[in-house]
N, C-alpha and C. Protein backbone atom coordinates (compact mmCIF):
# COMPACT_ATOMS: atom_id res chain seq x y z
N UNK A 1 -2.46 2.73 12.53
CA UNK A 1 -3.51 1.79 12.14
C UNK A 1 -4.12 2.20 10.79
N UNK A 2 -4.23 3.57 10.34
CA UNK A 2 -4.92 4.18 9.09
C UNK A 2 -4.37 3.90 8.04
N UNK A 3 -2.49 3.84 8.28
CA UNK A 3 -1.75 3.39 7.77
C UNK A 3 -1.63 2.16 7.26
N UNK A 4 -2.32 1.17 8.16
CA UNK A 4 -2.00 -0.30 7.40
C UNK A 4 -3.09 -0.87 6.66
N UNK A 5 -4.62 0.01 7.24
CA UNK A 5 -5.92 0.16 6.35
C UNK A 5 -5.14 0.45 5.17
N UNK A 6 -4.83 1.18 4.66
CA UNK A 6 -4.73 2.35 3.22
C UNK A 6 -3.56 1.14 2.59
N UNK A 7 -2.89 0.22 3.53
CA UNK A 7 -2.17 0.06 2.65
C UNK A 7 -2.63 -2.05 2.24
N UNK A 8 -3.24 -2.44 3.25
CA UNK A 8 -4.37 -3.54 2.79
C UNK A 8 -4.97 -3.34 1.82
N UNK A 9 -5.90 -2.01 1.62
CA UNK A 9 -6.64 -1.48 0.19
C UNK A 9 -5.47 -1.57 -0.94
N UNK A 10 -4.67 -0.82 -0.68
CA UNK A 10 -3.58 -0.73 -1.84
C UNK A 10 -3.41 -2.22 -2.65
N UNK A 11 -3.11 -3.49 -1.52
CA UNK A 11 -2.74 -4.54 -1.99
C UNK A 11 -3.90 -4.91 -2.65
N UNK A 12 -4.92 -4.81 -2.02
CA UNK A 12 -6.38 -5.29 -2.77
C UNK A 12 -6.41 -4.63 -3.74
N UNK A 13 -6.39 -3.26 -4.43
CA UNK A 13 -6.73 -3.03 -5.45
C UNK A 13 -5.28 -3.56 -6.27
N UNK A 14 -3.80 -3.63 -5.77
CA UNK A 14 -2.85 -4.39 -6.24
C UNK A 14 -3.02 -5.46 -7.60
N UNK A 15 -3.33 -6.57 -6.41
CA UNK A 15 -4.31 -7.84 -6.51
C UNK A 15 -5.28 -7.73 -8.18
N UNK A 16 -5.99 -7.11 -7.73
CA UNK A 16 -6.93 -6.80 -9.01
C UNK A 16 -6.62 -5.96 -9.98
N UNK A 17 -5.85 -5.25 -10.12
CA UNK A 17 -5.30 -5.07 -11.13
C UNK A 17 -4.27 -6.23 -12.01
N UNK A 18 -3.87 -6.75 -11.02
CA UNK A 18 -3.05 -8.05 -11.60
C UNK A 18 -3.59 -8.52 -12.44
N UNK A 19 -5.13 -8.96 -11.76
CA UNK A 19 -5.57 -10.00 -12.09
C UNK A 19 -6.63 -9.85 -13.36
N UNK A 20 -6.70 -8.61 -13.67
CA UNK A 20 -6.80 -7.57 -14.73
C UNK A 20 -6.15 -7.71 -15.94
N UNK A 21 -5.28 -7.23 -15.65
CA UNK A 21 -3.46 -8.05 -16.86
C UNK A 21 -3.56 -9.29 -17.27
N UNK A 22 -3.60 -10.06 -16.11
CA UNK A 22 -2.92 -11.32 -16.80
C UNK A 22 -4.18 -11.82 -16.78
N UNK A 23 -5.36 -11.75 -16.76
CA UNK A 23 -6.67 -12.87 -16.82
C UNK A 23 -7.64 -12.22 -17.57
N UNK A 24 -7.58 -11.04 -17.46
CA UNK A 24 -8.99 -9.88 -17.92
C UNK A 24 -10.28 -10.62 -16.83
N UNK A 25 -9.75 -10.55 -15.85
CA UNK A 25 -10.37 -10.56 -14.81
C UNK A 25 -11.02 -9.45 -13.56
N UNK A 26 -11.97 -9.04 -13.52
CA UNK A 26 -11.71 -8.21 -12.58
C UNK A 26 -12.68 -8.51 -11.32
N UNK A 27 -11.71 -8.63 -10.44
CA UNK A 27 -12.15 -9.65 -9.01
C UNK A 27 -13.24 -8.52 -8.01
N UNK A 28 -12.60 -7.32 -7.92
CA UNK A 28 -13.60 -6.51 -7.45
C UNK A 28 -15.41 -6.49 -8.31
N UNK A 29 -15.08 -6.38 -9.39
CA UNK A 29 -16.48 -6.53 -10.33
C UNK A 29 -17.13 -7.80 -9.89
N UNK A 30 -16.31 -8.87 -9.73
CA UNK A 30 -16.85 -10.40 -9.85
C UNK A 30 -17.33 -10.34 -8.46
N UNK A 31 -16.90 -9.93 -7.20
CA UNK A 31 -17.33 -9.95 -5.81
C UNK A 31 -18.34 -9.46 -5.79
N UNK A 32 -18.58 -7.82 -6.33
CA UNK A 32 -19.51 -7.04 -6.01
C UNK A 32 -21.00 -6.79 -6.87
N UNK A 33 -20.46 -7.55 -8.30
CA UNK A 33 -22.25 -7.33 -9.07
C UNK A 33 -21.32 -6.66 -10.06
N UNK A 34 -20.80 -6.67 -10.66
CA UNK A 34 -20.03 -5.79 -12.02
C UNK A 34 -19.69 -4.32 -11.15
N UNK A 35 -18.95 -3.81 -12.36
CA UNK A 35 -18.24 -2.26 -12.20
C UNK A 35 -19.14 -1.32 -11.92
N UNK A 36 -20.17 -1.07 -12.35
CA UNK A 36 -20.86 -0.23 -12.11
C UNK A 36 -21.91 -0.41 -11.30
N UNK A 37 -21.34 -1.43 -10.39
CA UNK A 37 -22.67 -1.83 -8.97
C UNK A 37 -22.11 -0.67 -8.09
N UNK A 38 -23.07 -0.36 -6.73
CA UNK A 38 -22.40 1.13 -5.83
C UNK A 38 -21.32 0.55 -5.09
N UNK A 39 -21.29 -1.02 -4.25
CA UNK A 39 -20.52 -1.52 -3.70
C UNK A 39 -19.00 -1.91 -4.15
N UNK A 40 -18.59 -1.98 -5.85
CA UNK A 40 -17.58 -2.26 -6.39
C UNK A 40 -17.31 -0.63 -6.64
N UNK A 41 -17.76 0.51 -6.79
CA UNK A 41 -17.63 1.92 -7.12
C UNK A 41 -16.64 2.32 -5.76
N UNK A 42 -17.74 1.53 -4.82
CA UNK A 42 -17.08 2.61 -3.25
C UNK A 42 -15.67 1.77 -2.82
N UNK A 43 -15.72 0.17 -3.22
CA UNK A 43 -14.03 0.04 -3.21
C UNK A 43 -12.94 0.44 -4.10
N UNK A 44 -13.17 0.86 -5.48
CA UNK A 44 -12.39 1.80 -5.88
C UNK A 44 -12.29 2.48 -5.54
N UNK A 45 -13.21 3.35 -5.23
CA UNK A 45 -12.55 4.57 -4.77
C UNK A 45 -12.01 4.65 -3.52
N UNK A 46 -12.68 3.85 -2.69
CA UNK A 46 -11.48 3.62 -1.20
C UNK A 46 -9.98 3.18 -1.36
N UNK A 47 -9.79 2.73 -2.25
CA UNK A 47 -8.40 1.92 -2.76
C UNK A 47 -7.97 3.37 -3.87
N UNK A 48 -8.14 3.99 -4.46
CA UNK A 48 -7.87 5.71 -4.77
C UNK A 48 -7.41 6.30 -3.51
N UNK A 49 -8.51 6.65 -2.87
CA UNK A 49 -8.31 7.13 -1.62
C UNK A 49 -7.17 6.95 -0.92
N UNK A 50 -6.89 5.65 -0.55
CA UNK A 50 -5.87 4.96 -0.07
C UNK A 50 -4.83 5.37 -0.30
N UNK A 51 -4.27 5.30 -1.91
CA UNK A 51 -3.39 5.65 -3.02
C UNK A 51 -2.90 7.26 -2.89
N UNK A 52 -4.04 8.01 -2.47
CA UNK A 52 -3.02 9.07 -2.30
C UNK A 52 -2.84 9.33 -0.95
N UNK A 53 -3.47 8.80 0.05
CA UNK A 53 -3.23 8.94 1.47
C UNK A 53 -1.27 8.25 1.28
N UNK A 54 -1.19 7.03 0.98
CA UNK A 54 0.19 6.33 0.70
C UNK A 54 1.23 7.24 -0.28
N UNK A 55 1.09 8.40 -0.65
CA UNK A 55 1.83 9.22 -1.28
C UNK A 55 2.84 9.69 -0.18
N UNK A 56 2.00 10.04 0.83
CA UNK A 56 2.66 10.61 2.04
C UNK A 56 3.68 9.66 3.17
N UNK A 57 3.40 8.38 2.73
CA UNK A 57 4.29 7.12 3.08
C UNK A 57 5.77 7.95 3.01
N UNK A 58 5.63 8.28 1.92
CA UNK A 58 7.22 8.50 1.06
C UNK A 58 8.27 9.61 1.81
N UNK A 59 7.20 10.61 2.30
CA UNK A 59 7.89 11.63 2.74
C UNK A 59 7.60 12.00 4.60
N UNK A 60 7.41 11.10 4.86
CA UNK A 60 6.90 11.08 6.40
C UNK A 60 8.98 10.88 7.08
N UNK A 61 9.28 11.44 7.85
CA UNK A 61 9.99 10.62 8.85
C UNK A 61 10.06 9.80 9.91
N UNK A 62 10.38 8.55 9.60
CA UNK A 62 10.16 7.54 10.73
C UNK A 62 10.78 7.27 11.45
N UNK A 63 11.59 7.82 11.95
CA UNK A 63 12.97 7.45 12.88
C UNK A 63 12.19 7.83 14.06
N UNK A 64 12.72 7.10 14.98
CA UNK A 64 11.83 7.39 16.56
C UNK A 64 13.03 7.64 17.56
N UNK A 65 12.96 8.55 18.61
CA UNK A 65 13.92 8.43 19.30
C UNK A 65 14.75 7.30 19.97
N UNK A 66 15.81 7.53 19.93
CA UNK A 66 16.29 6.40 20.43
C UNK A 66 17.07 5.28 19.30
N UNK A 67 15.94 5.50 18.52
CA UNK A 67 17.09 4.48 17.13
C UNK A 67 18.12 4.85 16.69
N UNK A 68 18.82 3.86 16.38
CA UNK A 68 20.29 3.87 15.95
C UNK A 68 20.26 3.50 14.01
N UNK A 69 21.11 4.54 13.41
CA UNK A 69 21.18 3.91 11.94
C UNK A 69 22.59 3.09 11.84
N UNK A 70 23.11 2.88 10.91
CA UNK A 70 24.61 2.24 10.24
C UNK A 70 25.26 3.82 10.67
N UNK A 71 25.35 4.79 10.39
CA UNK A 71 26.32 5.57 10.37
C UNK A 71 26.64 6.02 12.19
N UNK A 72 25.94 5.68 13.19
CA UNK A 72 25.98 5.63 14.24
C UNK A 72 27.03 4.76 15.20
N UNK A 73 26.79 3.55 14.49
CA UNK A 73 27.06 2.34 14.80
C UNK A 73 29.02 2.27 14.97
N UNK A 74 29.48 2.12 15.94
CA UNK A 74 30.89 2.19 16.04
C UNK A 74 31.51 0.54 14.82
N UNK A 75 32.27 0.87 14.01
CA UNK A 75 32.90 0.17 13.33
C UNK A 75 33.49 -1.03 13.96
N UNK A 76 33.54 -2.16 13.69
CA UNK A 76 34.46 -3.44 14.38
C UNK A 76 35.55 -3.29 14.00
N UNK A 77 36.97 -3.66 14.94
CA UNK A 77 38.05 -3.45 14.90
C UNK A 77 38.54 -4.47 13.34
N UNK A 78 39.71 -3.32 13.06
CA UNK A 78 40.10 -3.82 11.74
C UNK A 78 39.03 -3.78 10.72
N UNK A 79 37.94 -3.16 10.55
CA UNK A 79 37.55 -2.86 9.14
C UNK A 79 37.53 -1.54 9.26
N UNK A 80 37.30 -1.14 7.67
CA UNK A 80 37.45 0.67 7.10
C UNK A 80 36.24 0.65 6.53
């Protein structure tokens, strides 16, 4: 579940950075009272936060018992 928090933030700060680029928009500022309101501060940095919690995405193993990959999988007759 912490996992899909961190990674909702991710898209949200995603999102606004986009919208950053291509608009010079910044949607977190516009929600919260500008950049330097406390409420637009503490979703950056929760969406930081996030960002390096999701570092560890990368190197976690997810295989659960019981799953099967491609190299497991018996071949159908007549292919190599």
């Amino acid at each position: 579940m912490f996992d899909k928090i961190c990674l909702i933030l991710l898209i949200i700060g995603g999102l606004n950075w986009g919208s950053i680029g291509l608009f010079q928009f910044d949607l977190v500022a516009w929600a919260f009272g500008g950049q330097d309101a406390l409420f637009s501060r503490i979703v950056y940095t929760l969406v930081a936060l996030s960002a390096v919690w999701c570092i560890s995405l990368l190197f976690r193993d997810n295989t659960e018992a019981g799953d099967s990959n491609d190299m497991d999988m018996p071949m159908a007759s007549g292919s190599h």
